[in-house]
PDB file of N, CA and C in Angstrom:
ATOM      1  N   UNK A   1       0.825  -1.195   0.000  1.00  0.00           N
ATOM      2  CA  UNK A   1       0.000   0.000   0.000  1.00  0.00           C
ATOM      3  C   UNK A   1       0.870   1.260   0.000  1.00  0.00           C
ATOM      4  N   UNK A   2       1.732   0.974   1.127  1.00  0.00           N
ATOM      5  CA  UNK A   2       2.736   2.615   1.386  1.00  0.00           C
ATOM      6  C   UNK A   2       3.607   2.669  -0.299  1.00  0.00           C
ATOM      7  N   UNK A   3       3.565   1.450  -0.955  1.00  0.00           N
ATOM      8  CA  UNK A   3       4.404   1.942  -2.465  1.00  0.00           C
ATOM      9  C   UNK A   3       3.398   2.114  -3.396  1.00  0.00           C
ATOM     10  N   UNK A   4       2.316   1.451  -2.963  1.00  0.00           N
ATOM     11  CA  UNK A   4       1.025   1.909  -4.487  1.00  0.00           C
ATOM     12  C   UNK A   4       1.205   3.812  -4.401  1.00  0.00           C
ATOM     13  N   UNK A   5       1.084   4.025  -2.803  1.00  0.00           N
ATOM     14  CA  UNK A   5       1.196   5.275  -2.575  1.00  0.00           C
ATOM     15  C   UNK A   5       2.193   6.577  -3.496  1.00  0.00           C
ATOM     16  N   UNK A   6       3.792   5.714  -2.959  1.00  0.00           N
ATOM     17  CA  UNK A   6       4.627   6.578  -3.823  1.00  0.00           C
ATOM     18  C   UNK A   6       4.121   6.499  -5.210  1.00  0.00           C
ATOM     19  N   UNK A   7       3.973   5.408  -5.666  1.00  0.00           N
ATOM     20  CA  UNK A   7       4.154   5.249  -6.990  1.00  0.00           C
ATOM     21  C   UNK A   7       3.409   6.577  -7.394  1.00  0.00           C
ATOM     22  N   UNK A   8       2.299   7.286  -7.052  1.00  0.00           N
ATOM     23  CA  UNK A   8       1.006   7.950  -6.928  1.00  0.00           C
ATOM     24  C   UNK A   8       1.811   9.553  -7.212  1.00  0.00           C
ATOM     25  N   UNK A   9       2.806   9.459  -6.334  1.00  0.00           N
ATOM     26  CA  UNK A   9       3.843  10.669  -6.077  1.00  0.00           C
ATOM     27  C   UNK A   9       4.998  10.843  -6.923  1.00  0.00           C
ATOM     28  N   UNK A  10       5.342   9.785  -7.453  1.00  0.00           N
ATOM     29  CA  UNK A  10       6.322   9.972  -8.317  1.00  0.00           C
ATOM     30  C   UNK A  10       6.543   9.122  -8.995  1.00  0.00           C
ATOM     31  N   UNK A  11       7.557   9.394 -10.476  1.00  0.00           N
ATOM     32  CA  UNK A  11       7.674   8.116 -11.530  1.00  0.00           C
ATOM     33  C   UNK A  11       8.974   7.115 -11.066  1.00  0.00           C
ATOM     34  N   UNK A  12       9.367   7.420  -9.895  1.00  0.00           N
ATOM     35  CA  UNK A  12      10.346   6.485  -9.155  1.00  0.00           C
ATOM     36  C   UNK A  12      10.541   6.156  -7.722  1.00  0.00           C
ATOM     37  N   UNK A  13       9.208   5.410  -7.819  1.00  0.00           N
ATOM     38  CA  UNK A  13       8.665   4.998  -5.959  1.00  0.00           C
ATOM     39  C   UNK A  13      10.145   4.585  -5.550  1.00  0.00           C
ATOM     40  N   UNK A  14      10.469   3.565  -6.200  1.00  0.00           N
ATOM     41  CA  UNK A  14      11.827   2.912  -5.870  1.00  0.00           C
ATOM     42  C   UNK A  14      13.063   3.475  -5.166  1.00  0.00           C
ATOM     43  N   UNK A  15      13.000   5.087  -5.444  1.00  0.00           N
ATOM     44  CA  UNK A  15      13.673   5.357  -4.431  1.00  0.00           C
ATOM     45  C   UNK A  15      13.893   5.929  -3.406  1.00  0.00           C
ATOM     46  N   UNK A  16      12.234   5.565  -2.976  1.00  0.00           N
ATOM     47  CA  UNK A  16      12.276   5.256  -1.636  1.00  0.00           C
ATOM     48  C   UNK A  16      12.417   4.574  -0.865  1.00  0.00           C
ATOM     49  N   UNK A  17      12.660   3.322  -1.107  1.00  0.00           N
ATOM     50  CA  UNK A  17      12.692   1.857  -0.712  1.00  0.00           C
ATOM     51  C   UNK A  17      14.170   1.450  -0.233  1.00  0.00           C
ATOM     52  N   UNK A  18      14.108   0.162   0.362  1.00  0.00           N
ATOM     53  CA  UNK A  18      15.357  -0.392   1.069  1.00  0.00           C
ATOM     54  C   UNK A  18      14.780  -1.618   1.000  1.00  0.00           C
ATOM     55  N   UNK A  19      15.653  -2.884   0.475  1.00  0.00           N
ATOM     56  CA  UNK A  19      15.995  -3.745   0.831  1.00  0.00           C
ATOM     57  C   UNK A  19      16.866  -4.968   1.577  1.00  0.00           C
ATOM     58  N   UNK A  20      16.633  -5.753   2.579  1.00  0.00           N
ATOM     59  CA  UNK A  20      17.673  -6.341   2.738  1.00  0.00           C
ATOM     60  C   UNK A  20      17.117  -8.051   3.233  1.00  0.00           C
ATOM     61  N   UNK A  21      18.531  -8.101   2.353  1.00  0.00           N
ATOM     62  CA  UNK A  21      18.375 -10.094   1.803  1.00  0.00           C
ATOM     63  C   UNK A  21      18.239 -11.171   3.095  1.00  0.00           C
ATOM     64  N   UNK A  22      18.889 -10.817   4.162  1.00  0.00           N
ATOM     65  CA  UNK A  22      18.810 -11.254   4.965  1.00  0.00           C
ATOM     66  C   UNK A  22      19.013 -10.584   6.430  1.00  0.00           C
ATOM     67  N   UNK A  23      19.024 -11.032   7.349  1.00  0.00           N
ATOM     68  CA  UNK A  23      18.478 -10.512   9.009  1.00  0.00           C
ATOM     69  C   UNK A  23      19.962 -10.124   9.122  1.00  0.00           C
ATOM     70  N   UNK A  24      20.823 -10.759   8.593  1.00  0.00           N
ATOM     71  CA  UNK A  24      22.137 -10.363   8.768  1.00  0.00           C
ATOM     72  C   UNK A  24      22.971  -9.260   8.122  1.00  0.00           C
ATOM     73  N   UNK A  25      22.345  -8.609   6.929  1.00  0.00           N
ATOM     74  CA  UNK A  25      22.995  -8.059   6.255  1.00  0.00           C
ATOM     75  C   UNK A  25      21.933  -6.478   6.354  1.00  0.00           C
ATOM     76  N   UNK A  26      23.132  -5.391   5.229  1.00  0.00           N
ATOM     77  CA  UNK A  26      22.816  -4.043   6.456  1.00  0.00           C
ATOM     78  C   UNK A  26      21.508  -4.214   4.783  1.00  0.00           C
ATOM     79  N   UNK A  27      20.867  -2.729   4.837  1.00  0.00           N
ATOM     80  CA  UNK A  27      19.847  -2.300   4.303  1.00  0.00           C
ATOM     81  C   UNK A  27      20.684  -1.831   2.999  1.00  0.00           C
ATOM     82  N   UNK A  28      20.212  -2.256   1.875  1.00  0.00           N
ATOM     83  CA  UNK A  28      20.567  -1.757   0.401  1.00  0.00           C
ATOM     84  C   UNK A  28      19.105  -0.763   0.313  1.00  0.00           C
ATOM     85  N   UNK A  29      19.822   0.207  -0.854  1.00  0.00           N
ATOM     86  CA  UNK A  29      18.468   1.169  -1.262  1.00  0.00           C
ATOM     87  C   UNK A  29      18.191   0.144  -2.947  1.00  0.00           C
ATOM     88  N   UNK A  30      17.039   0.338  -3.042  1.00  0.00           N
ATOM     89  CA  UNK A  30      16.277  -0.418  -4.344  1.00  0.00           C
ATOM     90  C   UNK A  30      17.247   0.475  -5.514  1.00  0.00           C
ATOM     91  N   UNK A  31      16.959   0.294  -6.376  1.00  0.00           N
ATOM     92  CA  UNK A  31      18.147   0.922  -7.905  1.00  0.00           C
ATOM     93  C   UNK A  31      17.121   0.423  -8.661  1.00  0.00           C
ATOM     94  N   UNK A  32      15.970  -0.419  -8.710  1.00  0.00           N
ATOM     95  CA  UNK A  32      14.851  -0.193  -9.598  1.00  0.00           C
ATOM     96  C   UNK A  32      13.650  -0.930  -8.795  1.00  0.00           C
ATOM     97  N   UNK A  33      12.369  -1.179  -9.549  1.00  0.00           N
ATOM     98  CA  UNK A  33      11.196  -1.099  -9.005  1.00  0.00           C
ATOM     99  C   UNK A  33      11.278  -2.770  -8.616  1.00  0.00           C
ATOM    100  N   UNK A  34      10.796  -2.932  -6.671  1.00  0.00           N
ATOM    101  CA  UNK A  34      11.531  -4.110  -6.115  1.00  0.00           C
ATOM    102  C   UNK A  34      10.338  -5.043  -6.324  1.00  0.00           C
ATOM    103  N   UNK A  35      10.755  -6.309  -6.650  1.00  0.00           N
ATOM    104  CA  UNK A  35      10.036  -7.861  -6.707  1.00  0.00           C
ATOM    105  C   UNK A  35       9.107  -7.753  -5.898  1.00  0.00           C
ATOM    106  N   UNK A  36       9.495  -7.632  -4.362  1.00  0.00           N
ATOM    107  CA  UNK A  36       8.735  -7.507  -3.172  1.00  0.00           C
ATOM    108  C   UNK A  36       8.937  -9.298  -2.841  1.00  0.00           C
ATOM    109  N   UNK A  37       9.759 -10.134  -3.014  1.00  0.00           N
ATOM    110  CA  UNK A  37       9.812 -11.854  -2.651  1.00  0.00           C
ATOM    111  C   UNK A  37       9.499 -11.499  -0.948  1.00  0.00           C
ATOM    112  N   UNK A  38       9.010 -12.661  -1.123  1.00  0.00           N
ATOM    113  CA  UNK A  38       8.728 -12.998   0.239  1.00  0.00           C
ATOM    114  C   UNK A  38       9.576 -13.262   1.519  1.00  0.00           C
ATOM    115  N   UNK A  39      10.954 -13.514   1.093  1.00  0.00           N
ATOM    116  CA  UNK A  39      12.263 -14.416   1.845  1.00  0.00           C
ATOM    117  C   UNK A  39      12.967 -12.869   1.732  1.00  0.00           C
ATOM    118  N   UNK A  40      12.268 -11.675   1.249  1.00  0.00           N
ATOM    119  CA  UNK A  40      13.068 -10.187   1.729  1.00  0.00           C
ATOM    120  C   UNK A  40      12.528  -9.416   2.211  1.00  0.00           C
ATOM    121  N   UNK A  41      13.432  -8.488   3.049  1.00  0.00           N
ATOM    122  CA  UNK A  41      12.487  -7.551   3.907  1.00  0.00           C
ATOM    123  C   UNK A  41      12.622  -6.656   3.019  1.00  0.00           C
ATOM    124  N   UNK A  42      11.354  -5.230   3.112  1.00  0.00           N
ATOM    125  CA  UNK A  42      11.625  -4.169   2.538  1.00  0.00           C
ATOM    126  C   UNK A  42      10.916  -3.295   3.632  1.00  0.00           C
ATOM    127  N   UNK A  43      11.382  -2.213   3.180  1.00  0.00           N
ATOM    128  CA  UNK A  43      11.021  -0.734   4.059  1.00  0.00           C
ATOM    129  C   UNK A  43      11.428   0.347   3.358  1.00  0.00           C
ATOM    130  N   UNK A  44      10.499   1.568   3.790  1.00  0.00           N
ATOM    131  CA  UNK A  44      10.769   3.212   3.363  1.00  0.00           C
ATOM    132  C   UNK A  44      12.133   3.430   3.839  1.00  0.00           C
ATOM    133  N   UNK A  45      12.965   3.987   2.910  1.00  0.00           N
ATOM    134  CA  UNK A  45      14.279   4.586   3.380  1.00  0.00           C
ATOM    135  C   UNK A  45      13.946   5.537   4.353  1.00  0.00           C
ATOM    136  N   UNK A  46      14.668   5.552   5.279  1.00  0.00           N
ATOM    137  CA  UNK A  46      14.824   6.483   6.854  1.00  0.00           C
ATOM    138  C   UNK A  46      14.900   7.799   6.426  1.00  0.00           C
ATOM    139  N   UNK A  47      13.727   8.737   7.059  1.00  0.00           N
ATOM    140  CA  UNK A  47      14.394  10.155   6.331  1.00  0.00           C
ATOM    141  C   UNK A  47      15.651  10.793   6.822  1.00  0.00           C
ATOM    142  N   UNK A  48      16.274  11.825   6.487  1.00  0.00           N
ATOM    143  CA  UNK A  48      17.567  12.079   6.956  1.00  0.00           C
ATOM    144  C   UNK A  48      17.751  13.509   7.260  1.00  0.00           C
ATOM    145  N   UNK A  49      18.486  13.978   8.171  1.00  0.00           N
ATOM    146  CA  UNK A  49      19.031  15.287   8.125  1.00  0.00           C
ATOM    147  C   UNK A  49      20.387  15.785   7.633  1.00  0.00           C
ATOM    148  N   UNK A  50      20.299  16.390   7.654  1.00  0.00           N
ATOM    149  CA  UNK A  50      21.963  17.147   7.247  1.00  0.00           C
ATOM    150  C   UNK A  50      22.816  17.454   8.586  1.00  0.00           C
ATOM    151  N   UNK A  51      23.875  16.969   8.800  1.00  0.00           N
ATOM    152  CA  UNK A  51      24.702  17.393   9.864  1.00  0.00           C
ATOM    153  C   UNK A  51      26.105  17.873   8.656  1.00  0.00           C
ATOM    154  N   UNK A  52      26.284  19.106   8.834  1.00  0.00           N
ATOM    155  CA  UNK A  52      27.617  19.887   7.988  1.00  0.00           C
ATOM    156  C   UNK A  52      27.532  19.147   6.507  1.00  0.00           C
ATOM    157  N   UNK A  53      28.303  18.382   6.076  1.00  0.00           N
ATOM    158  CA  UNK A  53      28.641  18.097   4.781  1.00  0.00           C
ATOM    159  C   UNK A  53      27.509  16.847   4.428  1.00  0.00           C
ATOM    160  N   UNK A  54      27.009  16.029   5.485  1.00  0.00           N
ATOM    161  CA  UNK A  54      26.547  14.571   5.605  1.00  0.00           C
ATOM    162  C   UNK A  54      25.351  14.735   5.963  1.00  0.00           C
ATOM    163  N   UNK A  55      24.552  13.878   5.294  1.00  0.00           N
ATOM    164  CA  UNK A  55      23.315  13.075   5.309  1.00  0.00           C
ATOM    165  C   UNK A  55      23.194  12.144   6.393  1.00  0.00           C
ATOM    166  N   UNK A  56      22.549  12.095   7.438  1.00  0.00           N
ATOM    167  CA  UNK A  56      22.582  10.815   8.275  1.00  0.00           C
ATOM    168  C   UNK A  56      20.611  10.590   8.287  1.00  0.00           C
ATOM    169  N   UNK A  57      20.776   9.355   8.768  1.00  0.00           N
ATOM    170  CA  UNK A  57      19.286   9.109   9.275  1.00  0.00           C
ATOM    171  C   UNK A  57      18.676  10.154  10.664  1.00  0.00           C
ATOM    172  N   UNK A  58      17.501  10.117  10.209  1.00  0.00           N
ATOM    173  CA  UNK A  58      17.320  11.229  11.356  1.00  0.00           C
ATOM    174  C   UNK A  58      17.278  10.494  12.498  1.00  0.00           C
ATOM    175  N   UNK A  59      17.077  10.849  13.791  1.00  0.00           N
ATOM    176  CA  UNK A  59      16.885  10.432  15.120  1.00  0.00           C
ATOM    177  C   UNK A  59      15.556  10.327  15.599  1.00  0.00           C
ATOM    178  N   UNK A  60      15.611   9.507  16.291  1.00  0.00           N
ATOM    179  CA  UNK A  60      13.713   9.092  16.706  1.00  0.00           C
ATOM    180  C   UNK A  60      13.409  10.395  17.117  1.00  0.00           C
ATOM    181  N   UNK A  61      12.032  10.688  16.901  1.00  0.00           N
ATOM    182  CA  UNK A  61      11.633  11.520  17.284  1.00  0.00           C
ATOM    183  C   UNK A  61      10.284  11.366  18.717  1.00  0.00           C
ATOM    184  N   UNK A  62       9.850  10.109  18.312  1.00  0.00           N
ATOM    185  CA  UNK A  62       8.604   9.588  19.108  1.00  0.00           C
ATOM    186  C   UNK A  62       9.043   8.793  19.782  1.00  0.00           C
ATOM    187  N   UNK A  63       8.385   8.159  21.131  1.00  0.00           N
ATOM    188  CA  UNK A  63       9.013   7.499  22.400  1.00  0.00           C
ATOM    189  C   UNK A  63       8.533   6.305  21.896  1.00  0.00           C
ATOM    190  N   UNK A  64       9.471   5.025  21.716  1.00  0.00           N
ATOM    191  CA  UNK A  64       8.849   4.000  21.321  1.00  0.00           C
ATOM    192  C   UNK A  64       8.515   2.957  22.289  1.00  0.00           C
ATOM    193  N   UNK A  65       7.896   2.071  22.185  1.00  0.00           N
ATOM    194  CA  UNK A  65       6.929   1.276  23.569  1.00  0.00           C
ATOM    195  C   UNK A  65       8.542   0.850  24.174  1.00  0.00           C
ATOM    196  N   UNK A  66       7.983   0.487  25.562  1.00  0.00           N
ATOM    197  CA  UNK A  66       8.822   0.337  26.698  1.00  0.00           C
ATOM    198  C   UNK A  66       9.539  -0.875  25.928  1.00  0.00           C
ATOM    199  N   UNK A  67      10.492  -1.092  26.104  1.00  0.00           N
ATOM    200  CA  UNK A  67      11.297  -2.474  25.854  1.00  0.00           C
ATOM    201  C   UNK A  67      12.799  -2.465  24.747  1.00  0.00           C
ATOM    202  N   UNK A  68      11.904  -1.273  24.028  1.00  0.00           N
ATOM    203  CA  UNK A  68      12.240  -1.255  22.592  1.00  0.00           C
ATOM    204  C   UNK A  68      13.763  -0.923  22.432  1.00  0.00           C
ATOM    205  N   UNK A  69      14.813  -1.595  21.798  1.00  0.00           N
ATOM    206  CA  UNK A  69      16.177  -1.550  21.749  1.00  0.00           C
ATOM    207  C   UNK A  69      16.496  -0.418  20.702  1.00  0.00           C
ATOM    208  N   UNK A  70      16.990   0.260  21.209  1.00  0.00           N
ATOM    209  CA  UNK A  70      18.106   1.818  20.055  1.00  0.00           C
ATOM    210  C   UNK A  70      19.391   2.205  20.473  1.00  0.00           C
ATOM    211  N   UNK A  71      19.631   2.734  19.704  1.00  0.00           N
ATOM    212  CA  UNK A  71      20.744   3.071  19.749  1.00  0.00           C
ATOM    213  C   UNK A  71      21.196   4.361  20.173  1.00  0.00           C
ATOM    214  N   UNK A  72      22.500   5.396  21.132  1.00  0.00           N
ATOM    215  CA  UNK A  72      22.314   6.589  21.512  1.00  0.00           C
ATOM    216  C   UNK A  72      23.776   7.199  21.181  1.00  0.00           C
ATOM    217  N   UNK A  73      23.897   7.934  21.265  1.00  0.00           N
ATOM    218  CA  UNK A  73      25.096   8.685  21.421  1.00  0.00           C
ATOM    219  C   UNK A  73      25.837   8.984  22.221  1.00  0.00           C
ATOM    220  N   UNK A  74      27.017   8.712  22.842  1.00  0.00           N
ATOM    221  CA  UNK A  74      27.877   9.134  23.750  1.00  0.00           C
ATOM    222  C   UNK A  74      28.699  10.562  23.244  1.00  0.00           C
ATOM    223  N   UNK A  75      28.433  11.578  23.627  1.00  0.00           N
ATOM    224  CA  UNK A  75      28.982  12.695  22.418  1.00  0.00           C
ATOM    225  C   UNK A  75      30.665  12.891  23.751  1.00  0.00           C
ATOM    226  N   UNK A  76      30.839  12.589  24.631  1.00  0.00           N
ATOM    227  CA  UNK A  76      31.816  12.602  25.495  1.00  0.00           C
ATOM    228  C   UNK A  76      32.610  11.576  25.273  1.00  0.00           C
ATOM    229  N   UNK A  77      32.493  10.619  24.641  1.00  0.00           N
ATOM    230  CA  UNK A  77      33.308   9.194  24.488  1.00  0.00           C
ATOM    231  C   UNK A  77      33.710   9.120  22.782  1.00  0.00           C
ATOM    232  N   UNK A  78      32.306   9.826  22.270  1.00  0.00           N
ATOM    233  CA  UNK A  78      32.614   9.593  20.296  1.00  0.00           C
ATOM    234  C   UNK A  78      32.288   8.262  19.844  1.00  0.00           C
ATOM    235  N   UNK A  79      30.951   7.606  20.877  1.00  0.00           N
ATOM    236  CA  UNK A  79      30.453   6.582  20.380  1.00  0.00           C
ATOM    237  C   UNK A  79      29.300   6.759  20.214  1.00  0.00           C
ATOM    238  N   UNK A  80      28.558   5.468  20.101  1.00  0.00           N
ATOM    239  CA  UNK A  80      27.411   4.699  20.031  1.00  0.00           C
ATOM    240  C   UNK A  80      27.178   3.712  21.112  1.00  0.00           C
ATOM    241  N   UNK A  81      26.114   3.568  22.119  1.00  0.00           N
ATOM    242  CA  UNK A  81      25.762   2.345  22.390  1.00  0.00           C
ATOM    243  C   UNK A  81      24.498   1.590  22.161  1.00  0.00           C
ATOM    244  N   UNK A  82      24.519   0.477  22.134  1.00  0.00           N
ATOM    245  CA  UNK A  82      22.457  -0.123  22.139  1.00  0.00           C
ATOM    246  C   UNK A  82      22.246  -0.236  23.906  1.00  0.00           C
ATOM    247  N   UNK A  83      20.888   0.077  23.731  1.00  0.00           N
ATOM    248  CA  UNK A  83      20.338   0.226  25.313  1.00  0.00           C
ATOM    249  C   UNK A  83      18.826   0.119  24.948  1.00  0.00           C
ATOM    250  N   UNK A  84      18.056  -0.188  25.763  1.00  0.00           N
ATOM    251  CA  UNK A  84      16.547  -0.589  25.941  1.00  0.00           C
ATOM    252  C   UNK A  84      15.805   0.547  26.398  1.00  0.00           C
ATOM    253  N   UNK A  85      14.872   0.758  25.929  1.00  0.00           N
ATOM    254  CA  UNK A  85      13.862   2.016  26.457  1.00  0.00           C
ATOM    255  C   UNK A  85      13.015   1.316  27.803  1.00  0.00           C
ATOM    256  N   UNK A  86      13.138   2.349  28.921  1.00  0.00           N
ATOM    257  CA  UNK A  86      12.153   1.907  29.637  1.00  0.00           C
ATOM    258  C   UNK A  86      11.495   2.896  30.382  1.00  0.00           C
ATOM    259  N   UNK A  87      11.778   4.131  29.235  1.00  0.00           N
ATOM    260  CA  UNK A  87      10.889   5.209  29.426  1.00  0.00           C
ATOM    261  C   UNK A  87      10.893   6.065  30.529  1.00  0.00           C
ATOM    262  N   UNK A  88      12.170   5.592  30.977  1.00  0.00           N
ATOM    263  CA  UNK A  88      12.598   6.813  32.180  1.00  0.00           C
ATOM    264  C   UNK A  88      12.553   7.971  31.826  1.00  0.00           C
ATOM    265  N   UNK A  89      13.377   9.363  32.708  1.00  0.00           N
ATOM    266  CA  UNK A  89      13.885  10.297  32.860  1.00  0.00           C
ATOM    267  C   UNK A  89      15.031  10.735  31.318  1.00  0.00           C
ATOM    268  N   UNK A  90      16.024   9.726  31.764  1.00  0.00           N
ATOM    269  CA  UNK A  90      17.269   9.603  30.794  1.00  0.00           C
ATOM    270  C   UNK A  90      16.995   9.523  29.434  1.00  0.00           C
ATOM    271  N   UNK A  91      15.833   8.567  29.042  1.00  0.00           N
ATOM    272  CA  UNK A  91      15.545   8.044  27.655  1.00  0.00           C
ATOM    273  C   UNK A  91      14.779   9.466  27.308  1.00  0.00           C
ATOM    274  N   UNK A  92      13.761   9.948  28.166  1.00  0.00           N
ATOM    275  CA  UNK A  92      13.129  11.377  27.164  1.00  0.00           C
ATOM    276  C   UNK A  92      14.638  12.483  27.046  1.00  0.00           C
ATOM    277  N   UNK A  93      15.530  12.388  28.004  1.00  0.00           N
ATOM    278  CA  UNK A  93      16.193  13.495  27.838  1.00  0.00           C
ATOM    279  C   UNK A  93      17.275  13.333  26.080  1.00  0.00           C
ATOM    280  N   UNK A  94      17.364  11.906  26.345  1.00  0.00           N
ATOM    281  CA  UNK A  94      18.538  11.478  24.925  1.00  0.00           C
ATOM    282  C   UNK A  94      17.286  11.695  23.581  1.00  0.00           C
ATOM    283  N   UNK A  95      16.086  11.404  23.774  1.00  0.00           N
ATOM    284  CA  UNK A  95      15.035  11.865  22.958  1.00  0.00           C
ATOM    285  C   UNK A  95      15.090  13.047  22.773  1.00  0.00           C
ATOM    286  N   UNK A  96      14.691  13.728  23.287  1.00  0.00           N
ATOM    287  CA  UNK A  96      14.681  15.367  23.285  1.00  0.00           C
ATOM    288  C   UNK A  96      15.916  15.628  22.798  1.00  0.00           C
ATOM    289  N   UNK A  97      17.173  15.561  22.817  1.00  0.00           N
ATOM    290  CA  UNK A  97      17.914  16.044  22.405  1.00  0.00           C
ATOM    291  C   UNK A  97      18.709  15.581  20.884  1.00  0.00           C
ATOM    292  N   UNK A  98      18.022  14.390  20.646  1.00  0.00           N
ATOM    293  CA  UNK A  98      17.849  13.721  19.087  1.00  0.00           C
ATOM    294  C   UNK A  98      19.122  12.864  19.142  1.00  0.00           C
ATOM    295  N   UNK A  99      19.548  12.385  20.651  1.00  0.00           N
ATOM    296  CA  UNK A  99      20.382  11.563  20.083  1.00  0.00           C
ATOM    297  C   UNK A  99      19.872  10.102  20.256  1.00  0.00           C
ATOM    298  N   UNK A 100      18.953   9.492  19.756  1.00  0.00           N
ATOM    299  CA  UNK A 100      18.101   8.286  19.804  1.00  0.00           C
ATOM    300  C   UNK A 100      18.416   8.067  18.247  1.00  0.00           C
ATOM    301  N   UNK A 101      18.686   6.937  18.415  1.00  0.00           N
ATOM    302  CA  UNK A 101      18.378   6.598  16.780  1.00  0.00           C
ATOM    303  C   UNK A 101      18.158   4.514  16.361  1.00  0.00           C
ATOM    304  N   UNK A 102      17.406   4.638  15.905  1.00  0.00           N
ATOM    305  CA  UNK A 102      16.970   2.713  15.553  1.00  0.00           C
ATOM    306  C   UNK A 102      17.686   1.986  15.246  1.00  0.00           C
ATOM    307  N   UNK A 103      19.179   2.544  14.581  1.00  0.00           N
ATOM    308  CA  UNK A 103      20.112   1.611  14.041  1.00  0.00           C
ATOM    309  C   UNK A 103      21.135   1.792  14.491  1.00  0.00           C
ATOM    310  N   UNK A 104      22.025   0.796  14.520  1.00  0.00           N
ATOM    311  CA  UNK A 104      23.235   0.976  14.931  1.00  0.00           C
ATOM    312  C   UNK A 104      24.479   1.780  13.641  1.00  0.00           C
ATOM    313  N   UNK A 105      24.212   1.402  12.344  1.00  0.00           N
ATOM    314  CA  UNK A 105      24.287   2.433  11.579  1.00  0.00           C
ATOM    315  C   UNK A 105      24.012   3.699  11.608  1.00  0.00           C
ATOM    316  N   UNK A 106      22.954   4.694  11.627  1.00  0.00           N
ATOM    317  CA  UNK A 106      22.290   5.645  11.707  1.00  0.00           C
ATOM    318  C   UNK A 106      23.251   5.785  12.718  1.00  0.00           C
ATOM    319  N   UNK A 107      23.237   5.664  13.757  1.00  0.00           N
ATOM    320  CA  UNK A 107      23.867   6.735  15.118  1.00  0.00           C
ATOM    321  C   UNK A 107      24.771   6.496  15.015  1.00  0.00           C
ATOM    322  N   UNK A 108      26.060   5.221  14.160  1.00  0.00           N
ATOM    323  CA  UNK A 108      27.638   5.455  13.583  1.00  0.00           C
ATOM    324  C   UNK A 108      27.834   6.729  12.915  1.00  0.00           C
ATOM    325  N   UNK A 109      26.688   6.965  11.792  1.00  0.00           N
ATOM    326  CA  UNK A 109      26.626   8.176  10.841  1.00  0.00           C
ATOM    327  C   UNK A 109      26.510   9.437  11.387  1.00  0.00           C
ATOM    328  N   UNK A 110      25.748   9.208  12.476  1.00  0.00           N
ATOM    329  CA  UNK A 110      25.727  10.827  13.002  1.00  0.00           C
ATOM    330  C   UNK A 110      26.694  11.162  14.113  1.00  0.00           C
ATOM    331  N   UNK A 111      27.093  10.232  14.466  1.00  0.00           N
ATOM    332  CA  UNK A 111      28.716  10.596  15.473  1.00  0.00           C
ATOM    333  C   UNK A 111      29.322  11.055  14.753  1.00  0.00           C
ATOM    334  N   UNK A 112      29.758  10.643  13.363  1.00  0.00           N
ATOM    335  CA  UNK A 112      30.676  10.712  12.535  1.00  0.00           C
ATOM    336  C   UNK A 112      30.724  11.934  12.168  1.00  0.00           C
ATOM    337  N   UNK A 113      29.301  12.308  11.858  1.00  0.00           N
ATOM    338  CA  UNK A 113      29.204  13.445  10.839  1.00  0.00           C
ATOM    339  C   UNK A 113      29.369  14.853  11.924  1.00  0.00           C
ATOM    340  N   UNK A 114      28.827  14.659  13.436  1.00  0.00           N
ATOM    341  CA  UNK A 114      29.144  15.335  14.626  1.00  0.00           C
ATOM    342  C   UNK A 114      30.457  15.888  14.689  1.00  0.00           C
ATOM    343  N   UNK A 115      31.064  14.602  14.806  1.00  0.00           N
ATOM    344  CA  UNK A 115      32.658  14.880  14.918  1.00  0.00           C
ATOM    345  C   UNK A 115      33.601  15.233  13.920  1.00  0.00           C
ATOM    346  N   UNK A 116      33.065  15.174  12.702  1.00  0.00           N
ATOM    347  CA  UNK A 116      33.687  15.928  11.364  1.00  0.00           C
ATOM    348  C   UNK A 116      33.172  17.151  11.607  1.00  0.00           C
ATOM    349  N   UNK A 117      31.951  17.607  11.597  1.00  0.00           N
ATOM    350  CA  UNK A 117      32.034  18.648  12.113  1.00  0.00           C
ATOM    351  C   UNK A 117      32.709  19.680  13.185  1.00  0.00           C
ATOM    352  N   UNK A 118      33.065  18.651  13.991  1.00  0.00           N
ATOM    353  CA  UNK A 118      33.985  19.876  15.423  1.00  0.00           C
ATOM    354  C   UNK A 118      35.199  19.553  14.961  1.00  0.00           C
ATOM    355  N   UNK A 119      35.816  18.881  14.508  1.00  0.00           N
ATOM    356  CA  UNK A 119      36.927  19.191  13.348  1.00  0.00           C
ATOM    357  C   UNK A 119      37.079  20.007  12.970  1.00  0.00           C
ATOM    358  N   UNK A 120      36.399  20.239  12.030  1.00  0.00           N
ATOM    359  CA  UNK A 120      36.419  21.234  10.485  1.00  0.00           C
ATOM    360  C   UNK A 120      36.174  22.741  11.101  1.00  0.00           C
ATOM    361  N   UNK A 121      35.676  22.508  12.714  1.00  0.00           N
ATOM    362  CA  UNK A 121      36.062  24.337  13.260  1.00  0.00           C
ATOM    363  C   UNK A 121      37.192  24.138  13.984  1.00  0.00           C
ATOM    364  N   UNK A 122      38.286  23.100  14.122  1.00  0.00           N
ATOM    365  CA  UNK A 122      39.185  23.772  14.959  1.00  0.00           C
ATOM    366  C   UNK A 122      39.801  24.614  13.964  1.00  0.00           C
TER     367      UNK A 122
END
């Protein structure tokens, strides 16, 4: 339905899309209009922001149900860790401040693009 949709919006739904072949492997973007097989996952590509030069996935914006595993930012260390929501104090504050993000990719990308940035002003 969400691609009958694009299709509706544009003459290349496809690139909005992501595929990936298996549970193990990261997310490819579609390069033409996808099969949809059953033995693959697909999903809307993550929208993104701009941090300085780079594109990253954006950061959750909505509190997701209690349990739910993401990923955060250590901006004092220059990492990433995974941690569980359980809807404390801590989790709205790393929310609010957009460093939440669903993938462990996505929040590699935006450290990265963070810290190229405080670079590029010394």
């Amino acid at each position: 339905m969400e691609y009958a949709h694009d299709a509706q919006e544009t003459d290349s739904p496809w690139t909005r899309w992501q595929y990936q072949a298996d549970r193990y492997s990261r997310w490819h973007d579609c390069f033409c209009p996808p099969s949809f097989v059953s033995t693959v996952k697909y999903r809307r590509r993550p929208k993104t922001i701009r941090i300085g030069e780079h594109d990253v996935p954006e950061p959750m914006r909505v509190a997701p149900p209690v349990g739910t595993e993401y990923w955060s930012l250590n901006l004092g260390l220059n990492s990433a860790y995974e941690t569980g929501w359980d809807g404390g104090e801590a989790d709205y504050i790393r929310l609010d401040k957009g460093l939440c993000f669903s993938t462990q990719e996505g929040a590699e990308k935006a450290m990265k693009a963070i810290y190229g940035l405080l670079e590029a002003k010394k």
